[in-house]
C-alpha atoms as a PDB file:
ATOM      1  CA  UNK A   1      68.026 -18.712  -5.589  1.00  0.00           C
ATOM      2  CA  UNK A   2      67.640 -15.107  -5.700  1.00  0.00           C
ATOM      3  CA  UNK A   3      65.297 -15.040  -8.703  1.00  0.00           C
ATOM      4  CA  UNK A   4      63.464 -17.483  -6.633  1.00  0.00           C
ATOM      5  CA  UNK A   5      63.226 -15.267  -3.482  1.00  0.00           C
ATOM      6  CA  UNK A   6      62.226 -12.539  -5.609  1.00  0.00           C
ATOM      7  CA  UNK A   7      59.003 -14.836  -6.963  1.00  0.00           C
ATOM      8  CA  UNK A   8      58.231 -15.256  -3.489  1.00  0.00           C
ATOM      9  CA  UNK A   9      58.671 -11.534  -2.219  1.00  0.00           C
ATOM     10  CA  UNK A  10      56.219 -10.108  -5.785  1.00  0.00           C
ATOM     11  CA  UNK A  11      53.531 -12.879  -4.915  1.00  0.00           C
ATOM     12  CA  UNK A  12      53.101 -11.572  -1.118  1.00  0.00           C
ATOM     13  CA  UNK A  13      52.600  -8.574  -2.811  1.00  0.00           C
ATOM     14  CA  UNK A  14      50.165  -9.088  -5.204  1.00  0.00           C
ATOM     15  CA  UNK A  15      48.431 -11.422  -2.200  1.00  0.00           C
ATOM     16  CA  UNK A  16      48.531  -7.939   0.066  1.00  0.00           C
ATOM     17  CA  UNK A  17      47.136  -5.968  -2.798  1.00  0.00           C
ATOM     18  CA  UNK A  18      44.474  -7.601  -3.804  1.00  0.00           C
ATOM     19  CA  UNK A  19      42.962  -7.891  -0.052  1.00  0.00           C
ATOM     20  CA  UNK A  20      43.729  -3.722  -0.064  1.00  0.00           C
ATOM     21  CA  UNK A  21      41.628  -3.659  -3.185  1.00  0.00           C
ATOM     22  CA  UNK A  22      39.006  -5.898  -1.863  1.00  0.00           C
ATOM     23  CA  UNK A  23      38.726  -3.852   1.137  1.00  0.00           C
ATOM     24  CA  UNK A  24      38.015  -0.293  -0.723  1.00  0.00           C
ATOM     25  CA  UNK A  25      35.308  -2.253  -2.867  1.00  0.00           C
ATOM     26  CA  UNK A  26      33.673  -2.691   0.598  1.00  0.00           C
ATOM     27  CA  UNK A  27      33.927   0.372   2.055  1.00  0.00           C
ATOM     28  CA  UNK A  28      32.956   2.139  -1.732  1.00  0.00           C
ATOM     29  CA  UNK A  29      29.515  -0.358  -0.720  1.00  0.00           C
ATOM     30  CA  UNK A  30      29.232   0.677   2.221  1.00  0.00           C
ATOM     31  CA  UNK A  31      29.259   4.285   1.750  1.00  0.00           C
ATOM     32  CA  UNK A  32      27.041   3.578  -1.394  1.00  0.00           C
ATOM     33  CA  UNK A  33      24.382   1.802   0.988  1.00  0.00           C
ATOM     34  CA  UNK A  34      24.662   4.341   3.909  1.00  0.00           C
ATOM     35  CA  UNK A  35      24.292   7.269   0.895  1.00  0.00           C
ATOM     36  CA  UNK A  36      20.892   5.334  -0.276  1.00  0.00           C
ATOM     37  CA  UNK A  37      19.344   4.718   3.310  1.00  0.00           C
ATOM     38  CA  UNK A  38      19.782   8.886   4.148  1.00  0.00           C
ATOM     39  CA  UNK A  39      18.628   9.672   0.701  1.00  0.00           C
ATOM     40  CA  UNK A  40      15.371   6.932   1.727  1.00  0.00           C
ATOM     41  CA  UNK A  41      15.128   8.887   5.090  1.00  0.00           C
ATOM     42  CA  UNK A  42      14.648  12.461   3.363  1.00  0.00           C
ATOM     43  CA  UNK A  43      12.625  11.035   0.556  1.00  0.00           C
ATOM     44  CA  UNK A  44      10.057   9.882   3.739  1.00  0.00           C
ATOM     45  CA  UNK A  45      10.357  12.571   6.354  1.00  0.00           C
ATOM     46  CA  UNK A  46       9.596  14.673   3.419  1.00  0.00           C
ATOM     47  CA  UNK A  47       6.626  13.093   1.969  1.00  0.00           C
ATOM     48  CA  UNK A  48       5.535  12.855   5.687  1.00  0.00           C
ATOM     49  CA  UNK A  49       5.995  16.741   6.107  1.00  0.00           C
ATOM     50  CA  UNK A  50       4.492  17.800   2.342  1.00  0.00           C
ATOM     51  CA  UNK A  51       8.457  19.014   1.470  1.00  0.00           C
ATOM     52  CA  UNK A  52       7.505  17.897  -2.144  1.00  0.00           C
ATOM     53  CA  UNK A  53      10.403  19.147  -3.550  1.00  0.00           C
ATOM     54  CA  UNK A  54      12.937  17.362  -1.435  1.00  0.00           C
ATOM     55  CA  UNK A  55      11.373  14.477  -1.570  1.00  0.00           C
ATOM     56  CA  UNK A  56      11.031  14.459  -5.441  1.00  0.00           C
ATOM     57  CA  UNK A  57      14.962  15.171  -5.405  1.00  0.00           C
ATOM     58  CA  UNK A  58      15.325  12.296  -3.027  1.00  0.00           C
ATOM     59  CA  UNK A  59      13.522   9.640  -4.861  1.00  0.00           C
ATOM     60  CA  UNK A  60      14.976  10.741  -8.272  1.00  0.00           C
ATOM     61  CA  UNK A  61      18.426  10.667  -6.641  1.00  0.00           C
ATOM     62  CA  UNK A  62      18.038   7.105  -5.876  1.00  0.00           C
ATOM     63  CA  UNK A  63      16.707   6.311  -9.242  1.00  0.00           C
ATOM     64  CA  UNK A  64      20.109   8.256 -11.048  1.00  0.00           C
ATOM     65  CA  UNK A  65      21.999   5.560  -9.214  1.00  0.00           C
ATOM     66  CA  UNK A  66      19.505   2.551  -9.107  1.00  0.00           C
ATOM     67  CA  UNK A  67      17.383   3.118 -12.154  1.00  0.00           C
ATOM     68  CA  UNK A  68      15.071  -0.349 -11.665  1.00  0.00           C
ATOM     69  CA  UNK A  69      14.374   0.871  -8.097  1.00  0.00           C
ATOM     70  CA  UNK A  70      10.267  -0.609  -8.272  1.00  0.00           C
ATOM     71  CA  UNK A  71       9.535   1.086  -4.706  1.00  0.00           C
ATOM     72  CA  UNK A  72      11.414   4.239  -5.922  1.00  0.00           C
ATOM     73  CA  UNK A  73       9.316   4.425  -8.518  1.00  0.00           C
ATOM     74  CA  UNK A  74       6.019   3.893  -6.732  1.00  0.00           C
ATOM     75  CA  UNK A  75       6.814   6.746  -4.280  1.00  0.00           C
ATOM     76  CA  UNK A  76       7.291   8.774  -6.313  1.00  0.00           C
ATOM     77  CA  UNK A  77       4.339   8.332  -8.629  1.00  0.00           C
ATOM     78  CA  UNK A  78       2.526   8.904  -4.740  1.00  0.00           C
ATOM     79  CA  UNK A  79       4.384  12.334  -4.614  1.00  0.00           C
ATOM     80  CA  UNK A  80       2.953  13.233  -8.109  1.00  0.00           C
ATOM     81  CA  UNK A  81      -0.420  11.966  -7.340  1.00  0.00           C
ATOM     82  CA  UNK A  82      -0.408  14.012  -4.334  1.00  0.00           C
ATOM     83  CA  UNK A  83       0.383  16.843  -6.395  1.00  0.00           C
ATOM     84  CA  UNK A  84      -2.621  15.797  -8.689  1.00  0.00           C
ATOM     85  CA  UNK A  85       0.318  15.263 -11.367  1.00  0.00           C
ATOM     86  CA  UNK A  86      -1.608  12.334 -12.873  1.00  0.00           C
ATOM     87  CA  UNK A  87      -0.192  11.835 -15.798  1.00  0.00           C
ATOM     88  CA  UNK A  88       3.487  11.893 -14.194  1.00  0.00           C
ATOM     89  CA  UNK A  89       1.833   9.700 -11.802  1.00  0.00           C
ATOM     90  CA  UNK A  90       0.678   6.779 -13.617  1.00  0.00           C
ATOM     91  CA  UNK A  91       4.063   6.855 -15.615  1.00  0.00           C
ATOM     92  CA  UNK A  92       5.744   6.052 -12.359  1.00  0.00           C
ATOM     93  CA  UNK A  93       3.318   3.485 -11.288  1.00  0.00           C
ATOM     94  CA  UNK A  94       3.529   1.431 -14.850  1.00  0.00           C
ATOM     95  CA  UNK A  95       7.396   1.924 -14.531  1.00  0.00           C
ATOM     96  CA  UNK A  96       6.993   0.024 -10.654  1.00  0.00           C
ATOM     97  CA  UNK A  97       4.739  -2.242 -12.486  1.00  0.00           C
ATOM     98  CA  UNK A  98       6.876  -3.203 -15.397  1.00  0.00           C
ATOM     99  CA  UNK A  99      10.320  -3.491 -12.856  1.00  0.00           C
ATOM    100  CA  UNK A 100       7.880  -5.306  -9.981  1.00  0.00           C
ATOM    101  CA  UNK A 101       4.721  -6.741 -10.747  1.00  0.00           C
ATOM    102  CA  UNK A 102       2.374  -5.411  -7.582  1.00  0.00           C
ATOM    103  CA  UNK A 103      -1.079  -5.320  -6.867  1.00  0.00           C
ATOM    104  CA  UNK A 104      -0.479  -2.147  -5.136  1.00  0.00           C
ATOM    105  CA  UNK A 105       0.628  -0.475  -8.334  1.00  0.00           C
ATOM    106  CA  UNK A 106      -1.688  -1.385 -10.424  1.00  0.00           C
ATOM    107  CA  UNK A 107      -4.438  -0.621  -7.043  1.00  0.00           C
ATOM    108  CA  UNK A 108      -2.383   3.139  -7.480  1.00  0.00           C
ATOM    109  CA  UNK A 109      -3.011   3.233 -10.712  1.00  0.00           C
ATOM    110  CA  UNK A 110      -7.094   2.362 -10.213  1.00  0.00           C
ATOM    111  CA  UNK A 111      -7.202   4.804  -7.842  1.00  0.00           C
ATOM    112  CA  UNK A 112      -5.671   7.601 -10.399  1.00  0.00           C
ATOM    113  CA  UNK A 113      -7.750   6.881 -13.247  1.00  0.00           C
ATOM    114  CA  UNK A 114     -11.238   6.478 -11.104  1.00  0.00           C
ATOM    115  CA  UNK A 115      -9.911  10.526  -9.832  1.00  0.00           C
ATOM    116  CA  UNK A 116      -9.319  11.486 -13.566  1.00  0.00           C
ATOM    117  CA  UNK A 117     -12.694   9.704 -14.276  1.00  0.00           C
ATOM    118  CA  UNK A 118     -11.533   7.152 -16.920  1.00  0.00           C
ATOM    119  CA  UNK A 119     -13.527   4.353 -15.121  1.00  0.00           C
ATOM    120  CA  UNK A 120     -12.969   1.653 -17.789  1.00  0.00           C
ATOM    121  CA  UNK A 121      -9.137   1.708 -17.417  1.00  0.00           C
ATOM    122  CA  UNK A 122      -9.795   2.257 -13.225  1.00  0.00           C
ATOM    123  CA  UNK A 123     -11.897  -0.785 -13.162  1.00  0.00           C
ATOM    124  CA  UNK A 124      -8.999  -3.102 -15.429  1.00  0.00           C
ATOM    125  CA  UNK A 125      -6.437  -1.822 -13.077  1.00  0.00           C
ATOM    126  CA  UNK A 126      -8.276  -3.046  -9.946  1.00  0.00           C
ATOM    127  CA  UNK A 127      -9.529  -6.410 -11.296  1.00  0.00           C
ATOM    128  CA  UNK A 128      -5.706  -6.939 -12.733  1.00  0.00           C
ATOM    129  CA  UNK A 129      -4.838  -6.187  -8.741  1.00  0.00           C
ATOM    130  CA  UNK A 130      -7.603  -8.571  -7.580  1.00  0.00           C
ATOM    131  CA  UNK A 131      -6.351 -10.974  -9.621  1.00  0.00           C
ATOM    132  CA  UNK A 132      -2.984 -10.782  -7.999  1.00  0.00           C
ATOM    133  CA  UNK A 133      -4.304 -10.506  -4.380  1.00  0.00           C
ATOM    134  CA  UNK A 134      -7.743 -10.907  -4.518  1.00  0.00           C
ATOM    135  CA  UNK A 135      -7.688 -11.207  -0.189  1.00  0.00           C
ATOM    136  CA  UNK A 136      -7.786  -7.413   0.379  1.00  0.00           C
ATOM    137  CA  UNK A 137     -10.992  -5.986   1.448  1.00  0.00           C
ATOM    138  CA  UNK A 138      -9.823  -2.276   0.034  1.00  0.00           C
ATOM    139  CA  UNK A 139      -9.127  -3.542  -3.281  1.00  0.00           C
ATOM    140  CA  UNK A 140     -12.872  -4.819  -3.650  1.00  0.00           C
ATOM    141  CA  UNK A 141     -14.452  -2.050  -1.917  1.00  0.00           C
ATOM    142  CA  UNK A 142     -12.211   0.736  -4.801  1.00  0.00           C
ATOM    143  CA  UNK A 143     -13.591  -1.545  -7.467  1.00  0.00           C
ATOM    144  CA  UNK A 144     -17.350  -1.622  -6.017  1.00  0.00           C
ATOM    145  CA  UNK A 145     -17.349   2.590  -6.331  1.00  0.00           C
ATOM    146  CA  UNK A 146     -15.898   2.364  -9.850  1.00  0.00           C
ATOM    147  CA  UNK A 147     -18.631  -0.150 -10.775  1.00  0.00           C
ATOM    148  CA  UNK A 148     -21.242   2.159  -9.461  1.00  0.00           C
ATOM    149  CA  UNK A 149     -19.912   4.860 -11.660  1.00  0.00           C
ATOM    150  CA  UNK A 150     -20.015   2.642 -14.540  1.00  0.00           C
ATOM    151  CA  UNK A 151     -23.590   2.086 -13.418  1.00  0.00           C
ATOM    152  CA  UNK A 152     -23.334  -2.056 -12.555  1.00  0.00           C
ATOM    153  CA  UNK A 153     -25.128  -2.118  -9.869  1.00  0.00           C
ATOM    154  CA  UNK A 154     -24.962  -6.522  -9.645  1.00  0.00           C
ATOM    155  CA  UNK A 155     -21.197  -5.968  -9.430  1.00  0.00           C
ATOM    156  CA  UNK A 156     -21.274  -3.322  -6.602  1.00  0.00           C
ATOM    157  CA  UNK A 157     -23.456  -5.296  -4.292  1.00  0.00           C
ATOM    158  CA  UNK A 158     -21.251  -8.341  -5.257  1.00  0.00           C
ATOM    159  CA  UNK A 159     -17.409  -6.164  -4.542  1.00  0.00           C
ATOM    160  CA  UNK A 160     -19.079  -4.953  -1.456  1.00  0.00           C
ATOM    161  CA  UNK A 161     -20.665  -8.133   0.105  1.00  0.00           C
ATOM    162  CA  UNK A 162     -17.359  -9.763  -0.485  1.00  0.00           C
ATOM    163  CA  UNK A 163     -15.318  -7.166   1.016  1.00  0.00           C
ATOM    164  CA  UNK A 164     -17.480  -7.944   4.254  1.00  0.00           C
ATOM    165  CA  UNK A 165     -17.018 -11.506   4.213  1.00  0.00           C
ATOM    166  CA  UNK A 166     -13.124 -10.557   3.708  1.00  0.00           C
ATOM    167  CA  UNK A 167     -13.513  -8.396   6.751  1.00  0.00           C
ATOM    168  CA  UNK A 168     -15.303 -11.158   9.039  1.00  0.00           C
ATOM    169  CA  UNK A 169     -18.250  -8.967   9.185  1.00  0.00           C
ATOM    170  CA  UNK A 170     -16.059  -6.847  11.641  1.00  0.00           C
ATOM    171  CA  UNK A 171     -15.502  -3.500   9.991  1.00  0.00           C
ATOM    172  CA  UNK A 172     -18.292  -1.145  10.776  1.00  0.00           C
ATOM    173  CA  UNK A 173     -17.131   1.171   7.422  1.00  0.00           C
ATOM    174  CA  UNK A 174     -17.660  -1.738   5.103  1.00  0.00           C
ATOM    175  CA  UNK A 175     -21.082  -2.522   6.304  1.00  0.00           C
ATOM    176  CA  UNK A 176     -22.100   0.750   5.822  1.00  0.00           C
ATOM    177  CA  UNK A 177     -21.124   1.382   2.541  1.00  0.00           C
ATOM    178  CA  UNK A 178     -22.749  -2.192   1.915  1.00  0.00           C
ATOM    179  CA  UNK A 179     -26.200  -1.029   3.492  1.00  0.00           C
ATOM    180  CA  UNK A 180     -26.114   2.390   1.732  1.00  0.00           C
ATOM    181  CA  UNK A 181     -25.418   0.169  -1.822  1.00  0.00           C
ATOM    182  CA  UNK A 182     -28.659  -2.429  -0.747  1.00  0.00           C
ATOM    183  CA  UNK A 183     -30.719   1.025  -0.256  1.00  0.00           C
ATOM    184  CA  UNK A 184     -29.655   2.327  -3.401  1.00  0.00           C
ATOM    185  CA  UNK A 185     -30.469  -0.327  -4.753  1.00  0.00           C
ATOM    186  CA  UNK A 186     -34.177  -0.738  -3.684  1.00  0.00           C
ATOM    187  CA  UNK A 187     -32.943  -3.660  -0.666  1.00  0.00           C
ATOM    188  CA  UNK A 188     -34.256  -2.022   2.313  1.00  0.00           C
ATOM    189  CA  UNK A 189     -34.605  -5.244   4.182  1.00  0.00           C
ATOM    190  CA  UNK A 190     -30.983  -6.045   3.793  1.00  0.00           C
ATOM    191  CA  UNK A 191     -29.446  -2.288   3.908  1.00  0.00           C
ATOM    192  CA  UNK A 192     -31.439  -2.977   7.878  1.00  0.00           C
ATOM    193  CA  UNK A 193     -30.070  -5.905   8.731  1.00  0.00           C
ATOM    194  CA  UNK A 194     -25.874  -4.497   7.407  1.00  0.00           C
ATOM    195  CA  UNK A 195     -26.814  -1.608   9.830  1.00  0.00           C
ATOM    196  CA  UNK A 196     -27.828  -3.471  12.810  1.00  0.00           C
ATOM    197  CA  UNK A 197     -24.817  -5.484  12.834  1.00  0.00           C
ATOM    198  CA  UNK A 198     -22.879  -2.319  12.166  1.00  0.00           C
ATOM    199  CA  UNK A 199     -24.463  -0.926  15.398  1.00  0.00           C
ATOM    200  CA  UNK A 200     -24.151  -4.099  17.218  1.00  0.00           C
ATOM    201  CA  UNK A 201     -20.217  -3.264  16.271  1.00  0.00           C
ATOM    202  CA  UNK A 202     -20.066  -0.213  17.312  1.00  0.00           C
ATOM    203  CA  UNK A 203     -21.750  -0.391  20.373  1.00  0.00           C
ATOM    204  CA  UNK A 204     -20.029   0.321  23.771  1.00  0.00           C
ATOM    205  CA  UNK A 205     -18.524  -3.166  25.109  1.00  0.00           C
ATOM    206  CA  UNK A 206     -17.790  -3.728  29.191  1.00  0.00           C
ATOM    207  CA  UNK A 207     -14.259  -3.302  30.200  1.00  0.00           C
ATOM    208  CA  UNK A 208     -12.447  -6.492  30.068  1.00  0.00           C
ATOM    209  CA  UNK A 209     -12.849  -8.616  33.373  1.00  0.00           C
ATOM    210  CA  UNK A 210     -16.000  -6.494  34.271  1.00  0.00           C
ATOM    211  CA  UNK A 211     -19.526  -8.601  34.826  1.00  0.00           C
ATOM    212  CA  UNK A 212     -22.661  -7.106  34.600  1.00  0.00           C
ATOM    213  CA  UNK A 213     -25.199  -7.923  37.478  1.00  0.00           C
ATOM    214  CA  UNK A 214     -28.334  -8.149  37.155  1.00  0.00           C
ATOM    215  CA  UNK A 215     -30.202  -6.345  39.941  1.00  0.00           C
ATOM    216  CA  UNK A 216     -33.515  -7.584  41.692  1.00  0.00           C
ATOM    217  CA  UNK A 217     -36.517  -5.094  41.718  1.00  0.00           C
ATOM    218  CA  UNK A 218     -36.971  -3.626  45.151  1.00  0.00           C
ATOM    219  CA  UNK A 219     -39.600  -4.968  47.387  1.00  0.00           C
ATOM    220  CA  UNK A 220     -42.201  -2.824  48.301  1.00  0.00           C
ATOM    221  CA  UNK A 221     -42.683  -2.890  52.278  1.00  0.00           C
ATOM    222  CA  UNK A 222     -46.102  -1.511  53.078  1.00  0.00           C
END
């Protein structure tokens, strides 16, 4: 009876401490998370503000704890590309890339090489980011100006009229770096007609619920 009892009394026991132990795993997560969301809010603010520094030891703080962090990565290859680090840069990106396949890594990566002038690799990195999201006006319009520098002028006007379309013919800075391409490019008649419906778009509109009236000429009483 008492060895019984004493079965009874070593299993509440072991009941009790495993719910005590389950309870500092959650807190220990909790602190973890709230540690990673300040470390996300200096890592920002201090991009925001130029702190380069702090931010670097932000982002690479994260990373010591959560080393296949893609967006980690990506932000920081941003801090070294603002710091015209390239090289660090596009280590970063590929890193994001390899953890998170993104079109906006391999778009960061385009837009690295076309600044360091290596167009060929620029112009895989964008068409390997239109592949993924080909719906993204930007992405064509990045790949039309490294196309240029490679000198295909069939592949700019093609980037830049479909950018447009992607746009709904409603961005004013897309039509005009489609009629400056058409001019380069000899196409007068059509660089005219992008820049009157750029115009058109950027012309003054009425307030909303405002009519215009037409007014009559004045009679002339002799």
């Amino acid at each position: 009876m008492f060895g019984l009892l004493l079965l009874v009394i070593i299993g509440i026991a072991v009941v009790f401490h495993r719910q005590t132990i389950h309870e500092v795993a959650s807190e220990t997560k909790l602190k973890f998370a709230d540690k990673l969301d300040r470390l996300w809010d200096i890592a920002q603010e201090s991009l925001r503000d130029k702190k380069y520094l702090r931010a670097e030891k932000a982002l690479l703080t994260i990373l010591r704890v959560d080393e296949r962090n893609a967006t980690a990565y990506n932000r920081l290859g941003i801090l070294y590309a603002k710091q015209q680090a390239f090289p660090d840069a596009i280590e970063c990106f590929e890193i994001a890339q390899s953890l998170e396949p993104s079109a906006s890594s391999l778009h960061n990566v385009g837009l690295i090489y076309f600044e360091t002038e290596k167009y060929d690799k620029a112009a895989l990195a964008f068409e390997q980011a239109i592949a993924m999201e080909e719906g993204v006006p930007s992405r064509h319009i990045a790949y039309a100006k490294v196309q240029e520098k490679l000198g295909h002028k069939k592949k700019v006007i093609e980037s830049l009229q479909l950018a447009v379309e992607l746009d709904g013919h409603k961005n004013p800075q897309s039509l005009r770096i489609l009629a400056d391409a058409y001019e380069r490019d000899g196409n007068q008649e059509q660089a005219d007609l992008a820049r009157e419906e750029m115009k058109v778009l950027l012309a003054p509109k009425a307030p909303v619920g405002v009519t215009k009236t037409v007014k009559q000429p004045r009679k002339v009483v002799m």
